[in-house]
Protein backbone atom coordinates (compact mmCIF):
# COMPACT_ATOMS: atom_id res chain seq x y z
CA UNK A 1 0.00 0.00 0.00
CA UNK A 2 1.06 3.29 -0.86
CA UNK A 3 2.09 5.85 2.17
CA UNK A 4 -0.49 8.31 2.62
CA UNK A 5 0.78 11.78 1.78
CA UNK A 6 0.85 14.29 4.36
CA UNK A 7 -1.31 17.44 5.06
CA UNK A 8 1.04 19.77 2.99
CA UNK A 9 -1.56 21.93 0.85
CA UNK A 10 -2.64 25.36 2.10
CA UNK A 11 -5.86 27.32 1.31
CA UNK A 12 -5.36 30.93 2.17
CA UNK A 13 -8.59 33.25 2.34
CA UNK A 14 -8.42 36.80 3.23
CA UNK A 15 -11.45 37.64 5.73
CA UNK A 16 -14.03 39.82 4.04
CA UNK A 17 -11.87 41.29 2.27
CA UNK A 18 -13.03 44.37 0.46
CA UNK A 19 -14.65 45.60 3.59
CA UNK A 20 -11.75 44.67 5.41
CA UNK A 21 -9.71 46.73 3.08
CA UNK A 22 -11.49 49.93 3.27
CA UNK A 23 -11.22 49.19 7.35
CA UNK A 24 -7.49 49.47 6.78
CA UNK A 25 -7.82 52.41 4.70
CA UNK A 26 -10.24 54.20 6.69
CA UNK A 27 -9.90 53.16 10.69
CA UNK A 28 -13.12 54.67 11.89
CA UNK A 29 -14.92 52.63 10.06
CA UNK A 30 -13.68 49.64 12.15
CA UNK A 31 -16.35 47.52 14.14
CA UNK A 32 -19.14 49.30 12.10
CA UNK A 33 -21.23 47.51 9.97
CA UNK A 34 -20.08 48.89 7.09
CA UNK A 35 -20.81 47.61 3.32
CA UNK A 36 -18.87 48.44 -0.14
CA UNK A 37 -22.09 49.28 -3.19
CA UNK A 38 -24.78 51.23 -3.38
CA UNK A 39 -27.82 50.23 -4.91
CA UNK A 40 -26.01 46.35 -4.83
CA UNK A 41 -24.26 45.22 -1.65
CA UNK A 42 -20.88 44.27 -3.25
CA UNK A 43 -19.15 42.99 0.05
CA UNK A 44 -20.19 43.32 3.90
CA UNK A 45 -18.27 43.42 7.29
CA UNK A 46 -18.69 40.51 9.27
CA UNK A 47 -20.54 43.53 11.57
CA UNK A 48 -23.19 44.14 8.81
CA UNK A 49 -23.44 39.99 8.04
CA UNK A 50 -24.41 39.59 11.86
CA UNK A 51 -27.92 41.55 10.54
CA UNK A 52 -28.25 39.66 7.59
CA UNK A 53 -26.23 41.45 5.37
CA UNK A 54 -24.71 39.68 2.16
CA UNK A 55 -23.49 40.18 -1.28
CA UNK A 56 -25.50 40.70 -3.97
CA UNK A 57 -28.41 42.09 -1.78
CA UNK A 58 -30.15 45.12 -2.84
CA UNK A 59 -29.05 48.30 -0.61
CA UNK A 60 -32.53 49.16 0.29
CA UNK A 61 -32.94 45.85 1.08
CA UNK A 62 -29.58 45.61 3.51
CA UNK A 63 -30.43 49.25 5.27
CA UNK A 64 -33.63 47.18 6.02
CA UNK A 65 -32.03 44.78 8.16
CA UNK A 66 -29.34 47.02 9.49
CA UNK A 67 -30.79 50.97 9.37
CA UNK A 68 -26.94 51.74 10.85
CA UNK A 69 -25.29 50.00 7.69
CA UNK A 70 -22.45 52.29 6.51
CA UNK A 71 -22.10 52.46 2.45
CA UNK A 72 -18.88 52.93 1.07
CA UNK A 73 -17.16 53.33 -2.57
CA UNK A 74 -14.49 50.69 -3.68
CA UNK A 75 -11.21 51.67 -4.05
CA UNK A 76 -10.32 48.88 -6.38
CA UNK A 77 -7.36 49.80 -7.51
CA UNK A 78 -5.87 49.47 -3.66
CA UNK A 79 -7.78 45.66 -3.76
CA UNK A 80 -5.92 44.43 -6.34
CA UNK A 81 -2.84 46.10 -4.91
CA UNK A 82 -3.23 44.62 -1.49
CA UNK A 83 -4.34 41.12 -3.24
CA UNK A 84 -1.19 40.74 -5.22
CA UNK A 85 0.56 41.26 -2.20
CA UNK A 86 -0.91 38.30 0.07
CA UNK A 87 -0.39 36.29 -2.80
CA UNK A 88 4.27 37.46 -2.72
CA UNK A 89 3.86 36.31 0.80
CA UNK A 90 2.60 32.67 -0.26
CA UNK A 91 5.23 32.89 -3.06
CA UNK A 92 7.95 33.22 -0.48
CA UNK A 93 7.18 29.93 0.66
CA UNK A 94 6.53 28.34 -2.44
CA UNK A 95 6.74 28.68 -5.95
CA UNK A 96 3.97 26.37 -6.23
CA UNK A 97 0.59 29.11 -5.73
CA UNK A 98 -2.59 28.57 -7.13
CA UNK A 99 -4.69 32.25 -7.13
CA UNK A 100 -8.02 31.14 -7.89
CA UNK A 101 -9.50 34.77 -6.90
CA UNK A 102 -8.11 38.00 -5.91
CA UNK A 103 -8.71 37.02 -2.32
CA UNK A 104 -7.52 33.48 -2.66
CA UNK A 105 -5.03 31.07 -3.59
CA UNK A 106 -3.79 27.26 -2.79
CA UNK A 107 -0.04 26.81 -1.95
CA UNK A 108 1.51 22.74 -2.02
CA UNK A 109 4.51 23.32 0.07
CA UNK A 110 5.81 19.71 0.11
CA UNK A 111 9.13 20.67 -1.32
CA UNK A 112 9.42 23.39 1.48
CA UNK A 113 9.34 21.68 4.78
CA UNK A 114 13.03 21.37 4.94
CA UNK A 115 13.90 25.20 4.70
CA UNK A 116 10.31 26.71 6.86
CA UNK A 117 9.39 23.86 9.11
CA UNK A 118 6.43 21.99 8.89
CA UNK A 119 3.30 22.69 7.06
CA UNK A 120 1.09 24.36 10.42
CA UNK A 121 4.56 26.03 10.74
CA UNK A 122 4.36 27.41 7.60
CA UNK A 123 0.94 28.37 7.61
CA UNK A 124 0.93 30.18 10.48
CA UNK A 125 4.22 32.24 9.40
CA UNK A 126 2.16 33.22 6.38
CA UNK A 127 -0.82 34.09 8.64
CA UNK A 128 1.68 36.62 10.51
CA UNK A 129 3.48 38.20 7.56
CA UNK A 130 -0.11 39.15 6.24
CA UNK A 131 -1.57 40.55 9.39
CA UNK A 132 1.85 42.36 10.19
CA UNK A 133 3.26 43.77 6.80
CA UNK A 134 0.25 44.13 4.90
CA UNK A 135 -2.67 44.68 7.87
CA UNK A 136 -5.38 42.34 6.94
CA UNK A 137 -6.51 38.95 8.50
CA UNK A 138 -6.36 35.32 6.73
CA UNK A 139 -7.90 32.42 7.42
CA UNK A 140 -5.60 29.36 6.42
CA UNK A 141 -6.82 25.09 5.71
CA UNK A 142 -4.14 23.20 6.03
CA UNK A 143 -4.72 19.95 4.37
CA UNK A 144 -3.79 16.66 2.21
CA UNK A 145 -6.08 18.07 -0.66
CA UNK A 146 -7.26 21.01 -2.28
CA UNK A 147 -10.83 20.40 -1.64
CA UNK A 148 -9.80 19.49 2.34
CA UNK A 149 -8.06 22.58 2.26
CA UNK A 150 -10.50 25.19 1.27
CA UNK A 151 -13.11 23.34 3.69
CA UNK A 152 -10.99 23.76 6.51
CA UNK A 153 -10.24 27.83 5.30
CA UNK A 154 -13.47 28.45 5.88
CA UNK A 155 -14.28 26.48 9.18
CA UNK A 156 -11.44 28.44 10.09
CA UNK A 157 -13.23 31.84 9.88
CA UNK A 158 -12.55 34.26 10.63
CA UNK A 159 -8.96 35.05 11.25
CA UNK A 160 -8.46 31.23 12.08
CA UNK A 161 -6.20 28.28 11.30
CA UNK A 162 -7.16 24.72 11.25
CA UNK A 163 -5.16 21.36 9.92
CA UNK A 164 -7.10 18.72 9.00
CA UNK A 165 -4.48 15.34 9.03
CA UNK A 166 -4.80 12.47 7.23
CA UNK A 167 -6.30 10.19 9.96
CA UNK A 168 -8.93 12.87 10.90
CA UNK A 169 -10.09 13.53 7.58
CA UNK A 170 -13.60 11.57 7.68
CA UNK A 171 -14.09 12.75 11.51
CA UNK A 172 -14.11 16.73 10.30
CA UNK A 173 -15.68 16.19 6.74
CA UNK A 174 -18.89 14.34 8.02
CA UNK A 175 -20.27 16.52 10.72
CA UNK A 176 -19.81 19.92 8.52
CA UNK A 177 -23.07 21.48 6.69
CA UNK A 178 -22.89 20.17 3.17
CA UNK A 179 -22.88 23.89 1.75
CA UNK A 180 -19.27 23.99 2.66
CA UNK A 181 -18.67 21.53 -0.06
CA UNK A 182 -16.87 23.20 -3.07
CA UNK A 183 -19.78 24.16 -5.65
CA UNK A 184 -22.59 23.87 -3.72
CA UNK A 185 -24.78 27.16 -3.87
CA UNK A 186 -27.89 28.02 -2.16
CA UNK A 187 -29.77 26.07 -4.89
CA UNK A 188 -27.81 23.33 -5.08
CA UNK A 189 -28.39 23.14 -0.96
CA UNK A 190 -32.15 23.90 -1.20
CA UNK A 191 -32.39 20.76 -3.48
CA UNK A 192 -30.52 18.38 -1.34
CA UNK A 193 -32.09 19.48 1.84
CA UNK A 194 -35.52 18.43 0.31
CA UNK A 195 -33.96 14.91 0.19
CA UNK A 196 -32.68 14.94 3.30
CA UNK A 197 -29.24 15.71 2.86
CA UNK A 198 -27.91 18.37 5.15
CA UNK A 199 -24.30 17.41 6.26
CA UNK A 200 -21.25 16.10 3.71
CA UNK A 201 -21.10 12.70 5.94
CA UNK A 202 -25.02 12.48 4.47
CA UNK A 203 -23.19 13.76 1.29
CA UNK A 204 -21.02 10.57 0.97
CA UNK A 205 -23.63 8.57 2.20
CA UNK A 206 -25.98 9.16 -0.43
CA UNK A 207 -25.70 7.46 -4.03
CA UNK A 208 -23.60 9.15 -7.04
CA UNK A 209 -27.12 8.31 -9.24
CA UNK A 210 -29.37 9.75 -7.30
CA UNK A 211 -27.23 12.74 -6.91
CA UNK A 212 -26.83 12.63 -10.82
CA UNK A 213 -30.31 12.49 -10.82
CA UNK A 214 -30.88 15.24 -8.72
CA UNK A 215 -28.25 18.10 -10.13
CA UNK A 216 -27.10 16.59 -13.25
CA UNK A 217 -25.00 14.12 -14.55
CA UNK A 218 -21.66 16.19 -13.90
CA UNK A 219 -22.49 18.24 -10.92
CA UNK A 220 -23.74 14.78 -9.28
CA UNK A 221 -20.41 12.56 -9.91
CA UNK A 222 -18.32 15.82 -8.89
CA UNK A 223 -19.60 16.42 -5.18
CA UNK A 224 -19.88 12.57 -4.65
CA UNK A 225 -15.85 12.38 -5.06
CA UNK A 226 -15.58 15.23 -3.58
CA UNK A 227 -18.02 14.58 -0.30
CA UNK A 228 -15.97 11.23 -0.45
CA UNK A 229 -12.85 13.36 -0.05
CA UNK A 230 -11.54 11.78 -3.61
CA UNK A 231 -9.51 14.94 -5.29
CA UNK A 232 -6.65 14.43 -7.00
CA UNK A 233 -5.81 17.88 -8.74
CA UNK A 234 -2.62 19.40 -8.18
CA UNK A 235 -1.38 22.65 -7.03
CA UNK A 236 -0.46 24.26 -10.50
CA UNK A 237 0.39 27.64 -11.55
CA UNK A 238 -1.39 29.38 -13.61
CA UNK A 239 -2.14 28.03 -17.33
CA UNK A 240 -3.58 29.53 -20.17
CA UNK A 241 -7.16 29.58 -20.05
CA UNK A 242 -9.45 27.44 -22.31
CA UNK A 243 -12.58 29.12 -22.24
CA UNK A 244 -14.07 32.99 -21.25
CA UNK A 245 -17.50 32.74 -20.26
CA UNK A 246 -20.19 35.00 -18.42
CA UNK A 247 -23.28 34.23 -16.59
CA UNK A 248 -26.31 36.66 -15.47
CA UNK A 249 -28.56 35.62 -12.46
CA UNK A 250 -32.27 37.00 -13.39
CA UNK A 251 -34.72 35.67 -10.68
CA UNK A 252 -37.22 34.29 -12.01
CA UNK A 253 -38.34 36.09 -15.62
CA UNK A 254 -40.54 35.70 -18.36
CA UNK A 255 -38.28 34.99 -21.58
CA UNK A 256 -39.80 37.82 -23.79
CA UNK A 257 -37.64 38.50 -26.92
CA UNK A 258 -36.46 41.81 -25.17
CA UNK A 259 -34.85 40.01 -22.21
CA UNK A 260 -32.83 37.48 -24.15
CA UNK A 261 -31.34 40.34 -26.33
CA UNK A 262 -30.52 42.59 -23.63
CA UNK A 263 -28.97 39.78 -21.20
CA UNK A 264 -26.94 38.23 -24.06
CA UNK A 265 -25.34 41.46 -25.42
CA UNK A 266 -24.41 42.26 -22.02
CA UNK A 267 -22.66 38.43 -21.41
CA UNK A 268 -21.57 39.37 -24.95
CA UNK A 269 -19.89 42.29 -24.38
CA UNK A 270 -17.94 41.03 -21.39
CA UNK A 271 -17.12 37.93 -22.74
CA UNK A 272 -15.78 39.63 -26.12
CA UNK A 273 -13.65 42.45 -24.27
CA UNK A 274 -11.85 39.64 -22.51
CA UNK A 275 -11.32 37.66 -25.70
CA UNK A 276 -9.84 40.98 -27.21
CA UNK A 277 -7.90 41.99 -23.93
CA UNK A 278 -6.16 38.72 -24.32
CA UNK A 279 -5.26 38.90 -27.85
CA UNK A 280 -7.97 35.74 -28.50
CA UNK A 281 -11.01 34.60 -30.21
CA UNK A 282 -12.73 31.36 -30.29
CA UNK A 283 -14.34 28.95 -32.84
CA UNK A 284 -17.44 27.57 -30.38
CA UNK A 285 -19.80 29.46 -28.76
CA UNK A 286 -22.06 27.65 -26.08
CA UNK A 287 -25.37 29.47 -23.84
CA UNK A 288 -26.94 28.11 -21.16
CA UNK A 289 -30.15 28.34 -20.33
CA UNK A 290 -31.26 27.89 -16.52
CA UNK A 291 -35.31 27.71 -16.09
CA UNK A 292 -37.28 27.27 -12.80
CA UNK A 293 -36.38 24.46 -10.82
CA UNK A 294 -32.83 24.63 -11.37
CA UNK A 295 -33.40 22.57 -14.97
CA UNK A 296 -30.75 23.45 -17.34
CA UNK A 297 -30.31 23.52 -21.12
CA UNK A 298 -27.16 23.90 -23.21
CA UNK A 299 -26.68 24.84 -27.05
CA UNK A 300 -23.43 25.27 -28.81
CA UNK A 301 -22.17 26.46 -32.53
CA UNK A 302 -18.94 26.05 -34.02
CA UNK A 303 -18.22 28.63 -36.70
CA UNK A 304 -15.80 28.40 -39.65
CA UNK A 305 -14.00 31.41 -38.41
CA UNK A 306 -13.38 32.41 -34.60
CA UNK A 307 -14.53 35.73 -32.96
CA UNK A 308 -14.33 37.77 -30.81
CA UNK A 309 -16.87 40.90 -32.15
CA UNK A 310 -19.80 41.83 -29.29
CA UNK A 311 -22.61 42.33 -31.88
CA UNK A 312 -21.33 39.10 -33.72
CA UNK A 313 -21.16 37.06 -30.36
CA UNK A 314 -24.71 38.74 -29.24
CA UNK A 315 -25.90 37.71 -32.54
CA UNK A 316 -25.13 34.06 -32.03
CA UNK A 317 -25.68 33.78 -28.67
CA UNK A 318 -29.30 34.96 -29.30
CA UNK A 319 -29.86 32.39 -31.86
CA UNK A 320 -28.71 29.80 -29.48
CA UNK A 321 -31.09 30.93 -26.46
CA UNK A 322 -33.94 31.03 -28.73
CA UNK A 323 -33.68 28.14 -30.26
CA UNK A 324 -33.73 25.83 -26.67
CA UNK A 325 -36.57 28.12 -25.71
CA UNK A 326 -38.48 26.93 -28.73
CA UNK A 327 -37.37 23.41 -27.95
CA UNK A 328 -39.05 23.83 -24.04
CA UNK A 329 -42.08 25.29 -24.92
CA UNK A 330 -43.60 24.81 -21.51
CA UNK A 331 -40.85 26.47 -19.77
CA UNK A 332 -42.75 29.81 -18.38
CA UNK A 333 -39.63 31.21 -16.61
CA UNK A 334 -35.92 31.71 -16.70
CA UNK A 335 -33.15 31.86 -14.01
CA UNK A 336 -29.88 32.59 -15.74
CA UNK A 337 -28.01 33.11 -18.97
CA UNK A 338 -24.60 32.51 -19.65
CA UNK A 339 -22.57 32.07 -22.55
CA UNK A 340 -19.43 30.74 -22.94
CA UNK A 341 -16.33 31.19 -25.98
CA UNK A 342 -14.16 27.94 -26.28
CA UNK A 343 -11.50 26.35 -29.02
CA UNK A 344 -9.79 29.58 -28.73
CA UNK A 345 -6.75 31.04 -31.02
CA UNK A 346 -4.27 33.40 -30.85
CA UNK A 347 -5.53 36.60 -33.02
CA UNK A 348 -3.35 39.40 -32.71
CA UNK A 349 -4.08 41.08 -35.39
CA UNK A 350 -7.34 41.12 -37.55
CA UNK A 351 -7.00 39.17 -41.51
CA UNK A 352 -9.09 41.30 -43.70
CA UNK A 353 -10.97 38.95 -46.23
CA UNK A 354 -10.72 39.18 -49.94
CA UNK A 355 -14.39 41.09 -51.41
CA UNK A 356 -15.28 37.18 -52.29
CA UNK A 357 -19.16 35.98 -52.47
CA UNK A 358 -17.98 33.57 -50.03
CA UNK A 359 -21.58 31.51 -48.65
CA UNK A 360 -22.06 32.18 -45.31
CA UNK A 361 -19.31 34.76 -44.17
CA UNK A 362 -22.19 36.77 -42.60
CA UNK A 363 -19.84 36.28 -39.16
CA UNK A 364 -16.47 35.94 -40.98
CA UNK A 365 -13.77 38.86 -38.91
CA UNK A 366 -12.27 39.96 -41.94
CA UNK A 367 -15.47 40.60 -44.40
CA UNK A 368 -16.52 44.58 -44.67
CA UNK A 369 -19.04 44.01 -41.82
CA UNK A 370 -17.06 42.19 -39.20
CA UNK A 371 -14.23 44.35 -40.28
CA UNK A 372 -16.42 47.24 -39.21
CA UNK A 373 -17.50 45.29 -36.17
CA UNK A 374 -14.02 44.94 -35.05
CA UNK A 375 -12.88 48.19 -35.85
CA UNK A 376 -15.72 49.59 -33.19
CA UNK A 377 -15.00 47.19 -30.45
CA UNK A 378 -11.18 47.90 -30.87
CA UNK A 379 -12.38 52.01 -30.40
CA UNK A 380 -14.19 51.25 -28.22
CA UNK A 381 -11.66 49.01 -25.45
CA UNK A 382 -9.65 52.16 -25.94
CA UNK A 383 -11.81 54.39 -24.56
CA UNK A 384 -12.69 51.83 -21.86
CA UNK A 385 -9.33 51.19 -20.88
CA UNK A 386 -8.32 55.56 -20.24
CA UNK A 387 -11.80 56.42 -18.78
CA UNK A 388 -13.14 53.25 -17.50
CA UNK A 389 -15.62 50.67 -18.50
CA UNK A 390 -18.51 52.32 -18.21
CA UNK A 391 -17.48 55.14 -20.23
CA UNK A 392 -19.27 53.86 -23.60
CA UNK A 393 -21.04 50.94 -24.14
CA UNK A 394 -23.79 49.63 -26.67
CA UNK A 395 -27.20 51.67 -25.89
CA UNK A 396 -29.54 48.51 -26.00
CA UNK A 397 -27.07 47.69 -22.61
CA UNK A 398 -26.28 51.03 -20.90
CA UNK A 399 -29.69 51.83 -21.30
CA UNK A 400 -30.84 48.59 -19.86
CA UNK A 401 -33.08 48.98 -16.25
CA UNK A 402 -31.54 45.37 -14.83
CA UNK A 403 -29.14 46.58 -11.83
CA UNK A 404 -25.90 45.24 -12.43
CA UNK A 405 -22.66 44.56 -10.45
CA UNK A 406 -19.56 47.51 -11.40
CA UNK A 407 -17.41 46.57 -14.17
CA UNK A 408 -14.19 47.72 -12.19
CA UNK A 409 -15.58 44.71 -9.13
CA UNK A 410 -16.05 41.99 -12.28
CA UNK A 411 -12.96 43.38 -13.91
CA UNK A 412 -10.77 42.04 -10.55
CA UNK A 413 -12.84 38.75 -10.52
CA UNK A 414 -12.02 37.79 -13.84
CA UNK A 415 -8.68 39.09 -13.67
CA UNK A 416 -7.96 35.74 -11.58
CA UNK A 417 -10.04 33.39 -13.05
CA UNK A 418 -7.92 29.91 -13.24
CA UNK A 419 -8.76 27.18 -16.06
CA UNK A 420 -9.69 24.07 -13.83
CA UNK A 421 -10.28 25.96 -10.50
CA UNK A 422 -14.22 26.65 -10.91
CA UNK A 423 -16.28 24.38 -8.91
CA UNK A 424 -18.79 22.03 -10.52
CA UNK A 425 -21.80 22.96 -9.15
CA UNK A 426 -24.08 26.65 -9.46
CA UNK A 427 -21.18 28.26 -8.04
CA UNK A 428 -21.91 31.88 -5.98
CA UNK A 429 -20.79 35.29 -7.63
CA UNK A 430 -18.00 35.90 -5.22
CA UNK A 431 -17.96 39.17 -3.53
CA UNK A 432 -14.93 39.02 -1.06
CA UNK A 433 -17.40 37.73 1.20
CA UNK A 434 -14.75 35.11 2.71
């Protein structure tokens, strides 16, 4: 039998931390409950979250529960600062550092024992460095997994530190609430509360087909292994990614004609100024379509040519979306959109196309019209990127009435998005709510 490996993998989780950074930047607002947003709650002190508080809640709805909540702007530009610097302090430990957000990142320090000490020795030097040079608490799992290890971050909570070794691993998984699994939203719990399921022990207890059953064929098999603490992924740096995708929570809507559009060139244009950003485009475009009842429908398209144009994305993705709503007929109400941009390539530079009849280039980059599409987008990322994202945009979306999240707070998310490190399930918009 092969020796079990030891607890050697760290999960490192700043504590509420873009209300923890305006604390640091403005001291009087310590021990307040205090919340970053305005008309959305983008991130809430652990003093506001003792009313209720949470991210994405409306602000009327958050003075409700708390008429002493304080409302403050972001100073994003000091997040990402402070962010990259938690993450030097891992990297002084270990070259081996997953960032998975801006507030969080896995560390294997196997090959490191022999120069820092021991793993819990490690992690609590890391825990000090933070709190002393940069001012900000961390909460730190300590464990033979990745999974393990971001568990026991956020049992630690806050400002805590807990190793979870190899012969106590069943003993601490079983008893924990089953949300703390990795991918397992509010809906996700909501559905396997109604069958009973409450803790992880019940979790690993419970059969991989009903869960299949129950959340899908993928989501199921994933938080079996995982509620069985089976996870095998590695620590790995950063690799390039294989897909840019965007998702947009609506409630519960009616699908009118009106909705779709609007959603999808919004998820369009976010998708497409990524793609650009990163000198990329991509060949398949895939929507998914999330009615009532958590029931889920994907559509895909492969074109002849990738992209990367908004109005050429919006214009597929809109095709997509209403064609499965055509297919589900007695669907009355959606959920969510997203769309997603895989089999990327490398375009640095736009090929104009030769003024051929050439059947179906109505999408092609380089004919006169996505010529002219790309040429606007290109403008238009300019302007973005000296006055800001919101400082021109396509009317059918700035005009839009749906309240939406700041593009500077989506900008940082995405800015740390890691191929491989999203969870399988309907995973939570993150809003430094750690």
């Amino acid at each position: 039998m092969a020796p079990v490996a030891a607890a050697a993998i760290l999960h490192a989780d700043l504590d509420a931390f873009y209300a923890s950074v305006e604390q640091l930047l403005d001291p009087s607002l310590r021990g307040k409950p205090m919340a970053v947003g305005g008309s959305v709650v983008l991130a809430a002190s652990y003093e506001a979250r003792s009313f209720g508080v949470q991210g994405g809640m409306s602000g009327w709805q958050a003075k409700q529960l708390c008429p002493g909540l304080l409302f403050v702007n972001g100073h994003f530009d000091r997040y990402q600062q402070l962010g990259d610097e938690v993450i030097a302090v891992l990297r002084d430990f270990t070259p081996l550092v997953e960032r998975i957000s801006i507030d969080e990142a896995f560390a294997d320090v196997t090959g490191s024992v022999h120069l820092f000490g021991a793993p819990s020795v490690i992690a609590s030097s890391v825990r000090r460095r933070v709190r002393e040079e940069i001012g900000l608490a961390v909460s730190v799992g300590v464990a033979r997994t990745k999974h393990l290890a971001k568990v026991a971050s956020q049992v630690a909570k806050p400002d805590g530190l807990v190793i979870v070794e190899a012969h106590e691993e069943r003993s601490f998984l079983d008893p924990l609430p089953v949300r703390l699994v990795w991918g397992v939203g509010p809906a996700s719990q909501a559905r396997l509360a109604e069958i009973g399921i409450q803790t992880i022990g019940d979790l690993a207890r419970t059969s991989p087909s009903v869960l299949q059953h129950l959340l899908g064929r993928g989501a199921g098999t994933k938080l079996s292994s995982l509620a069985a603490n089976h996870d095998e992924r590695p620590v790995q740096q950063r690799r390039p990614a294989r897909s840019v995708g965007a998702q947009s929570a609506l409630g519960a809507r009616e699908p009118t004609a009106a909705l779709v559009r609007t959603t999808m060139a919004y998820l369009a244009d976010r998708v497409g100024r990524r793609l650009r950003a990163g000198g990329s485009a991509g060949r398949t475009i895939s929507v998914r379509v999330r009615f009532a009842g958590m029931r889920s429908v994907t559509r895909a398209l492969t074109v002849p040519v990738a992209v990367s144009a908004t109005l050429t994305l919006t214009e597929l993705a809109v095709e997509l979306v209403t064609t499965a709503l055509a297919e589900h007929p007695r669907e009355r109400h959606i959920t969510l959109l997203a769309i997603s941009v895989s089999n990327l390539v490398a375009e640095p530079a736009l090929q104009l196309q030769l003024p051929l009849d050439l059947q179906g280039d109505a999408h092609r980059p380089g004919a006169p019209r996505g010529a002219a599409r790309g040429a606007l987008d290109r403008c238009m990322d300019a302007v973005r990127e000296r006055f800001g994202g919101n400082a021109v945009g396509y009317a059918s979306v700035a005009l839009s009435d749906q309240t939406r999240v700041p593009e500077a707070f989506r900008e940082l998310a995405q800015r740390h998005e890691s191929s491989g490190a999203t969870p399988p399930a309907d995973r939570r918009a993150r809003s430094g709510s750690g």
